[in-house]
Protein backbone atom coordinates (compact mmCIF):
# COMPACT_ATOMS: atom_id res chain seq x y z
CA UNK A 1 55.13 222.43 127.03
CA UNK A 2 58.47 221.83 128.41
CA UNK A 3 60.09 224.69 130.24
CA UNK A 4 63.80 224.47 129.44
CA UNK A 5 66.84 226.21 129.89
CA UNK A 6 70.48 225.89 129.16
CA UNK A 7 72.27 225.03 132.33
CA UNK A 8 75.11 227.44 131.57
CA UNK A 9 73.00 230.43 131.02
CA UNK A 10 70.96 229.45 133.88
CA UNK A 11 74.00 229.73 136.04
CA UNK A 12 75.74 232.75 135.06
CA UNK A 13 76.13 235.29 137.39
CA UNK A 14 75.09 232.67 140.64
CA UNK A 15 78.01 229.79 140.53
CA UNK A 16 79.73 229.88 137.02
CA UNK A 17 81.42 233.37 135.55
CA UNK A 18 81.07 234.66 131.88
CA UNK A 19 82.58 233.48 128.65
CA UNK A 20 83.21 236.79 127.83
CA UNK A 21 84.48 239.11 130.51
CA UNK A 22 84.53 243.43 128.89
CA UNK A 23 82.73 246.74 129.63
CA UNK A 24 81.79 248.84 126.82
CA UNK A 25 79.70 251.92 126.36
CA UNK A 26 76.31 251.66 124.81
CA UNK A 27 78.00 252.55 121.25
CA UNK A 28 80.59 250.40 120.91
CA UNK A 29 78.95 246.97 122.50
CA UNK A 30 77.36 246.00 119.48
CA UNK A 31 80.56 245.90 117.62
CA UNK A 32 82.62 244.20 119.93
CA UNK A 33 79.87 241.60 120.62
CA UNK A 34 80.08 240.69 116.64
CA UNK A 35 83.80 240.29 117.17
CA UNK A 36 83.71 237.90 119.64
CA UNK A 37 81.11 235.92 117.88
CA UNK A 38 83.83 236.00 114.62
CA UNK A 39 86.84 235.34 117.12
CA UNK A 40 84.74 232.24 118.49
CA UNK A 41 83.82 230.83 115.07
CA UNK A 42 87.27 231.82 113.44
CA UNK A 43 88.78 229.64 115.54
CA UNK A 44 86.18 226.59 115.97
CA UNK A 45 86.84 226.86 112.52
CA UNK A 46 90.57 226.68 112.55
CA UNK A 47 91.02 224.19 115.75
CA UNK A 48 88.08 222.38 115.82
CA UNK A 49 87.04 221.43 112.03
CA UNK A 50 90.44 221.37 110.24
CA UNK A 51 92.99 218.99 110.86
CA UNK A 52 94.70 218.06 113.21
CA UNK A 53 91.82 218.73 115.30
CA UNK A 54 92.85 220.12 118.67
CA UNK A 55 89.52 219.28 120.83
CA UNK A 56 89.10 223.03 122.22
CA UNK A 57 86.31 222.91 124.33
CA UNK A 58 85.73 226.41 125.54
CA UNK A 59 87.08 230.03 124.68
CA UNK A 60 87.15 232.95 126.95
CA UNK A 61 87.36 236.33 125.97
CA UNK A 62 88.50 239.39 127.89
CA UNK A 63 89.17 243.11 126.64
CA UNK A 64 91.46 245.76 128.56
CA UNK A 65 91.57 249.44 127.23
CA UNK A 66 95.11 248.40 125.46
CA UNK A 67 94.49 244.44 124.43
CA UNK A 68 92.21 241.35 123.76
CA UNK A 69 92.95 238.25 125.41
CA UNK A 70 91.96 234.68 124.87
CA UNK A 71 92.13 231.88 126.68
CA UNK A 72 91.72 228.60 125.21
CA UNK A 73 90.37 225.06 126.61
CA UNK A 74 91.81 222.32 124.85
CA UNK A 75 92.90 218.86 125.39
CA UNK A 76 95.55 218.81 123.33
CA UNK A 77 97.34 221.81 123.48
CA UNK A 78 100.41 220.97 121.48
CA UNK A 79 98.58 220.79 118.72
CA UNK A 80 97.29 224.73 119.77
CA UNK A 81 100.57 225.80 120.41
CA UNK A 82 102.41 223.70 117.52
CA UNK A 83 106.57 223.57 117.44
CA UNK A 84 108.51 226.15 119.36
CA UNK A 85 104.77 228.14 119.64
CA UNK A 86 104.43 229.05 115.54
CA UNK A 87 101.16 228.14 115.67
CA UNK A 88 99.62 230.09 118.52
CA UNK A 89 101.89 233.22 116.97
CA UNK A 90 100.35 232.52 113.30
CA UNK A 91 96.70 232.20 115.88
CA UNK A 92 97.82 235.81 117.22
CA UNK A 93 98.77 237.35 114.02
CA UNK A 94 95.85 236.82 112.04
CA UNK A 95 93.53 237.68 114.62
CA UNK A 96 95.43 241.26 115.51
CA UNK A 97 94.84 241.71 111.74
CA UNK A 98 91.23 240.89 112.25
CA UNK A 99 90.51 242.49 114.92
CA UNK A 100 92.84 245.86 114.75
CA UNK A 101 93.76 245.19 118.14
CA UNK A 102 96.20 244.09 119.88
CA UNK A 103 95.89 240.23 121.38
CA UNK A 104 97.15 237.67 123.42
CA UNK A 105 96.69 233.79 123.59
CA UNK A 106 96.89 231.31 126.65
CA UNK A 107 96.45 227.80 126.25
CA UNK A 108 94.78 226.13 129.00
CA UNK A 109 95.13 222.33 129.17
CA UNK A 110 91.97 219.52 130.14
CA UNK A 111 93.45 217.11 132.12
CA UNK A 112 90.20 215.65 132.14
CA UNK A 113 88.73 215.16 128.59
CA UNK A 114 85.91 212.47 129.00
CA UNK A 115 84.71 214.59 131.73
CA UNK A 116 83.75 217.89 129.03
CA UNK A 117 80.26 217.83 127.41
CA UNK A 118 81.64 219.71 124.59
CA UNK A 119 84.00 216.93 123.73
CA UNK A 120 82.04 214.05 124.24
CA UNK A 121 79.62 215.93 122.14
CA UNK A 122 81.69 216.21 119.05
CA UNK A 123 83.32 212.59 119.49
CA UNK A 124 79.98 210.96 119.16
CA UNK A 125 79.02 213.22 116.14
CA UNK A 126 82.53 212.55 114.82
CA UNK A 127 81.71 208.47 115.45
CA UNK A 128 77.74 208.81 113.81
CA UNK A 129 79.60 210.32 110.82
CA UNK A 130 81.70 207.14 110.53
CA UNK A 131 78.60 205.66 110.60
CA UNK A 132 79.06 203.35 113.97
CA UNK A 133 76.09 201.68 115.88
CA UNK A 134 74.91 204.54 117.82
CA UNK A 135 73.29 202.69 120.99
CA UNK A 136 77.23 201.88 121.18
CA UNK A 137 78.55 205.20 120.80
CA UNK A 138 76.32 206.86 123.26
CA UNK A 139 76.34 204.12 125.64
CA UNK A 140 80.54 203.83 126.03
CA UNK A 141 80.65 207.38 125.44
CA UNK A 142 78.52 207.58 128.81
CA UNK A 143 80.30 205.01 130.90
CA UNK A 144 83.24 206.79 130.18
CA UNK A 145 82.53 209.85 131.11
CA UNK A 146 81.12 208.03 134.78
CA UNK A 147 84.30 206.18 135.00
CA UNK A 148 85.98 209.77 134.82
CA UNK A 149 84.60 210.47 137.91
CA UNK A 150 81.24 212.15 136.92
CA UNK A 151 78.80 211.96 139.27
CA UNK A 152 75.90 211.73 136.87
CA UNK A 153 75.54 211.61 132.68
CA UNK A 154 73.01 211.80 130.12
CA UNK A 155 73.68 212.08 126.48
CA UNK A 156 70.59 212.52 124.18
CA UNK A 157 70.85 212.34 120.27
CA UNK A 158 67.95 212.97 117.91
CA UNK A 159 67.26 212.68 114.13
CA UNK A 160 67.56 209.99 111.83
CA UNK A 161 69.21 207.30 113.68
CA UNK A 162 70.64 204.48 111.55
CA UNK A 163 68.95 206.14 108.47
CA UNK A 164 66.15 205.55 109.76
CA UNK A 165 62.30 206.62 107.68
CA UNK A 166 61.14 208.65 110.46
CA UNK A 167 63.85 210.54 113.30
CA UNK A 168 63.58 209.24 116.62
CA UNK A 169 65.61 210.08 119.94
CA UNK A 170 68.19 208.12 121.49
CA UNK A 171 68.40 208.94 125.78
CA UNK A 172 71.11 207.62 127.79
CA UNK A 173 71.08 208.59 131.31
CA UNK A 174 73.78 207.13 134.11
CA UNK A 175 73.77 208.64 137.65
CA UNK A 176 72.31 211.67 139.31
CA UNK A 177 71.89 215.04 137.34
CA UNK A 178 70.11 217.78 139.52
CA UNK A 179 69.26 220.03 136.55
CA UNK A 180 67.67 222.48 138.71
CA UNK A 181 69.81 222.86 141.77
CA UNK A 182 72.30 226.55 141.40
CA UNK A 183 75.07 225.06 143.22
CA UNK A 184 75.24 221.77 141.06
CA UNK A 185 78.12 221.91 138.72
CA UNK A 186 76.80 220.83 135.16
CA UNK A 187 78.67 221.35 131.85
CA UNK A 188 76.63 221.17 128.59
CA UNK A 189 77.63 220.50 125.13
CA UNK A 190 76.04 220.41 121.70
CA UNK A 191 77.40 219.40 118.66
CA UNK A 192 75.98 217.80 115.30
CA UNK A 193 76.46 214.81 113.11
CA UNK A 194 76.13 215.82 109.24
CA UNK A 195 75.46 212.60 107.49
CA UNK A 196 74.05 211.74 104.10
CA UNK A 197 70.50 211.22 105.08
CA UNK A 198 70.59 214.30 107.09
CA UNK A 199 71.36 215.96 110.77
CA UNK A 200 72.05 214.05 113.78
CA UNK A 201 71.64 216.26 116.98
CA UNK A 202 73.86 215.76 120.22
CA UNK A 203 73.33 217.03 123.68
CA UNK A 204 75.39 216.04 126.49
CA UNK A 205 74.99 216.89 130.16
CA UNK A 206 77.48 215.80 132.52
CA UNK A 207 76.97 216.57 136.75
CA UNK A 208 80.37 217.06 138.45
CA UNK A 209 79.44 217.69 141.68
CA UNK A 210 78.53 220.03 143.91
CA UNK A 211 80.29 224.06 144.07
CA UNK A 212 80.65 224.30 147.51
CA UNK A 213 82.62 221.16 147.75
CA UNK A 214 84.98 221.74 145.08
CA UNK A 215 85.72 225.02 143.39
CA UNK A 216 87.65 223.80 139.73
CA UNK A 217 91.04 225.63 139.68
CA UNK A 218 91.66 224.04 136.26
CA UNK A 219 89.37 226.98 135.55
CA UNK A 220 90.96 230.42 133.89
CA UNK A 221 93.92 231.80 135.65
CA UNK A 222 92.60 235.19 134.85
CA UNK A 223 92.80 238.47 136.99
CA UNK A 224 89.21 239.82 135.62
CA UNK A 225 85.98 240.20 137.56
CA UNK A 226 84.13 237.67 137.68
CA UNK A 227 86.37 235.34 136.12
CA UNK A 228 86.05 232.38 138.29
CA UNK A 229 83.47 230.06 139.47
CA UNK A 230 82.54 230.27 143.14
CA UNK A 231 80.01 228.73 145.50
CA UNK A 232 77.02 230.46 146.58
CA UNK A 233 77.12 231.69 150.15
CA UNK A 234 74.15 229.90 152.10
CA UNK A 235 72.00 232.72 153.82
């Protein structure tokens, strides 16, 4: 049987910090944990699958006593932020009313957008919609992403390929990708392809390098615990 595990999870704690970043007491966590799961698919829902489709890769929450912040990954972020900032405030307002609390937005920008799994994940489910030859998408999609500067690639999509009678798996690997090494920096993404003769799954791992040569400050400007990734001391 294969013994897997999602490379995020895997790292948490060790070289990459939490999505979410809050303390609560034993009675409230369970609450609060539901509303960041609705925060998260509110807006995947608003910036991700409604036009005009602002390619958010990654949200992080963080709670204080007296507000909610989020911090958003996107690589277009003035379509996040719309004219003049209406759209983040509209963002704001409907969440404070969702939320009864009282929250702030940031808007992050990825300077870097072939280089996010995430992304590359929903542009080849957004391409195998459009029905396009998928040894094509997967294999430019890949290239890309090396030609980015990645140090290693693979993007694996299973289901029925081409309409296919029977699903089958597409694997495109380019480069190294040392799934099991702590201080390797992978990002994963997942997305899905709804077509007419059914679901297309995505997965896309991209290696971009080691931690303890390059620490990402494109990561969250935050103040929290724990909010930024950091190389493992060797002992």
């Amino acid at each position: 049987m294969g013994q897997k595990c999602h490379p995020f999870g895997l790292r948490v704690g060790i070289t990459e910090s939490h999505r979410s970043r809050w303390y609560a007491p034993k009675a409230l966590f369970g609450e609060l944990l539901i509303e960041d799961y609705k925060i998260r698919k509110f807006l995947d829902k608003r910036l991700n699958r409604t036009p005009p489709f602002a390619a958010v890769s990654d949200l992080h929450i963080e709670r204080t006593r007296e507000e909610l912040k989020i911090i958003v990954k996107t690589a277009r972020p003035g379509l996040v932020i719309g004219p003049k900032g209406a759209e983040v405030e509209r963002l704001t307002e409907e969440l404070q009313y969702m939320t009864g609390r009282k929250v702030s937005m940031s808007v992050l920008e990825i300077k870097q957008p072939d280089l996010e799994a995430t992304l590359i994940a929903e542009a080849v489910s957004e391409q195998l919609k459009k029905r396009a030859s998928y040894r094509r998408v997967v294999s430019m999609r890949a290239q890309a992403a090396m030609q980015g500067g990645a140090k290693g690639v693979r993007i694996c999509i299973s289901g029925r390929l081409g309409g296919a009678e029977m699903s089958r798996t597409l694997d495109v690997r380019l480069g190294s990708l040392p799934l099991s090494t702590f201080q390797a920096n992978i990002d994963y993404g997942f997305a899905e392809a709804f077509t007419t003769y059914g679901a297309i799954g995505v997965k896309v791992w991209v290696y971009k390098g080691m931690y303890d040569k390059q620490i990402t400050d494109e990561a969250e400007q935050s103040t929290a615990a724990g909010a930024r990734p950091r190389a493992r001391g060797r002992r």
